[in-house]
Protein backbone atom coordinates (compact mmCIF):
# COMPACT_ATOMS: atom_id res chain seq x y z
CA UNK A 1 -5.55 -0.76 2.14
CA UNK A 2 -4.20 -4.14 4.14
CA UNK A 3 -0.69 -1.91 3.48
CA UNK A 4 -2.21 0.60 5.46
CA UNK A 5 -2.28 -1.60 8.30
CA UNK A 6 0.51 -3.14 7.61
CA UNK A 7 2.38 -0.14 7.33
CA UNK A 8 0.90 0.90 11.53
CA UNK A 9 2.50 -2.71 12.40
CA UNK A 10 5.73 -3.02 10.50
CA UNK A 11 6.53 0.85 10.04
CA UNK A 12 5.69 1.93 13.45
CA UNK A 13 2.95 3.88 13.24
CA UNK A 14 2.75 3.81 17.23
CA UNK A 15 6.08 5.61 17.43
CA UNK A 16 4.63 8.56 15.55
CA UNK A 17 5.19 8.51 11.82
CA UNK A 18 2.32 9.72 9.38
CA UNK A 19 0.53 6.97 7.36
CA UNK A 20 1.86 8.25 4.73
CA UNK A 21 5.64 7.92 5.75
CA UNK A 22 4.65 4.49 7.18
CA UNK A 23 2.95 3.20 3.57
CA UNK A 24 6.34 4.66 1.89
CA UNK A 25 8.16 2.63 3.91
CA UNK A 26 6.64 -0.77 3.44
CA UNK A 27 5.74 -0.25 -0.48
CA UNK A 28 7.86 2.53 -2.13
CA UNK A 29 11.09 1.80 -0.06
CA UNK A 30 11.48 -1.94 -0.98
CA UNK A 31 10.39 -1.12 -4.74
CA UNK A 32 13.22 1.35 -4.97
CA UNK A 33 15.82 -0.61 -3.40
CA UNK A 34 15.46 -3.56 -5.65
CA UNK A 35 15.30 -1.43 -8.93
CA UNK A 36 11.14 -1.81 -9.40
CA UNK A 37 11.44 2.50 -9.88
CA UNK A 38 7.84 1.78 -11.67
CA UNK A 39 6.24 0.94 -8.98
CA UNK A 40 5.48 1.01 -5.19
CA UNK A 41 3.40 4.21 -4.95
CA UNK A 42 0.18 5.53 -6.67
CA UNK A 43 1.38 8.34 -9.35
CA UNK A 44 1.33 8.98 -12.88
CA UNK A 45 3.57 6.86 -14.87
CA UNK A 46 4.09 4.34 -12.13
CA UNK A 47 2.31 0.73 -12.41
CA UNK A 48 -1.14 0.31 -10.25
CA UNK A 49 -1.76 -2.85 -8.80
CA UNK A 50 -3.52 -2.60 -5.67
CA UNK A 51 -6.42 -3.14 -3.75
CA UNK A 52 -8.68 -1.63 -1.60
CA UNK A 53 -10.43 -2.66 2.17
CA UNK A 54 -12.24 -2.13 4.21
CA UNK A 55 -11.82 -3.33 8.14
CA UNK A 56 -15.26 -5.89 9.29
CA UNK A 57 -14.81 -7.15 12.66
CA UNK A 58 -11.10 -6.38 12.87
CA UNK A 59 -10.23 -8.05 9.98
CA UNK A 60 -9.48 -6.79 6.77
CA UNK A 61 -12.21 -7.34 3.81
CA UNK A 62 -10.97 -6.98 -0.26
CA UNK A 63 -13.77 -4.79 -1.46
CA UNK A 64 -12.04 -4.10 -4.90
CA UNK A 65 -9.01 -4.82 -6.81
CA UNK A 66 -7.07 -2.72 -9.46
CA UNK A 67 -4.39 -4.54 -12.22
CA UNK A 68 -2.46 -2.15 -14.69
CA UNK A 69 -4.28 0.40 -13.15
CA UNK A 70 -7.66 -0.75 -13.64
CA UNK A 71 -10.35 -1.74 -11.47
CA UNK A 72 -10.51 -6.05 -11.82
CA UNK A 73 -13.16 -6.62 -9.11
């Protein structure tokens, strides 16, 4: 996921934290603190809008896109 990267950048992924701590941080965190609870993690009952990459070159490539929890592209 580009959050996935994100989440080694903006989380601080280089300082030790798990990926998974790191995604929390950067997608479930925000959700919760501006009342989206339906959101911001992949679970059941929660809304799934994401997408998925994969890295080409160092660059990040969309190779699929979910909406409502199903697959778009």
């Amino acid at each position: 996921m580009i959050r996935s990267r994100g989440a080694k950048q903006v989380a601080g992924y280089t300082i030790g934290w798990s990926l998974p701590k790191a995604v929390a941080t950067v997608s479930r965190s925000p959700a919760r603190a501006i009342g989206l609870d339906d959101r911001g993690e992949i679970a059941v009952s929660r809304r799934a809008d994401f997408i998925r990459v994969r890295m080409s070159g160092g660059m990040p490539v969309v190779i699929g896109t979910w909406c409502a929890g199903r697959r778009a592209v």
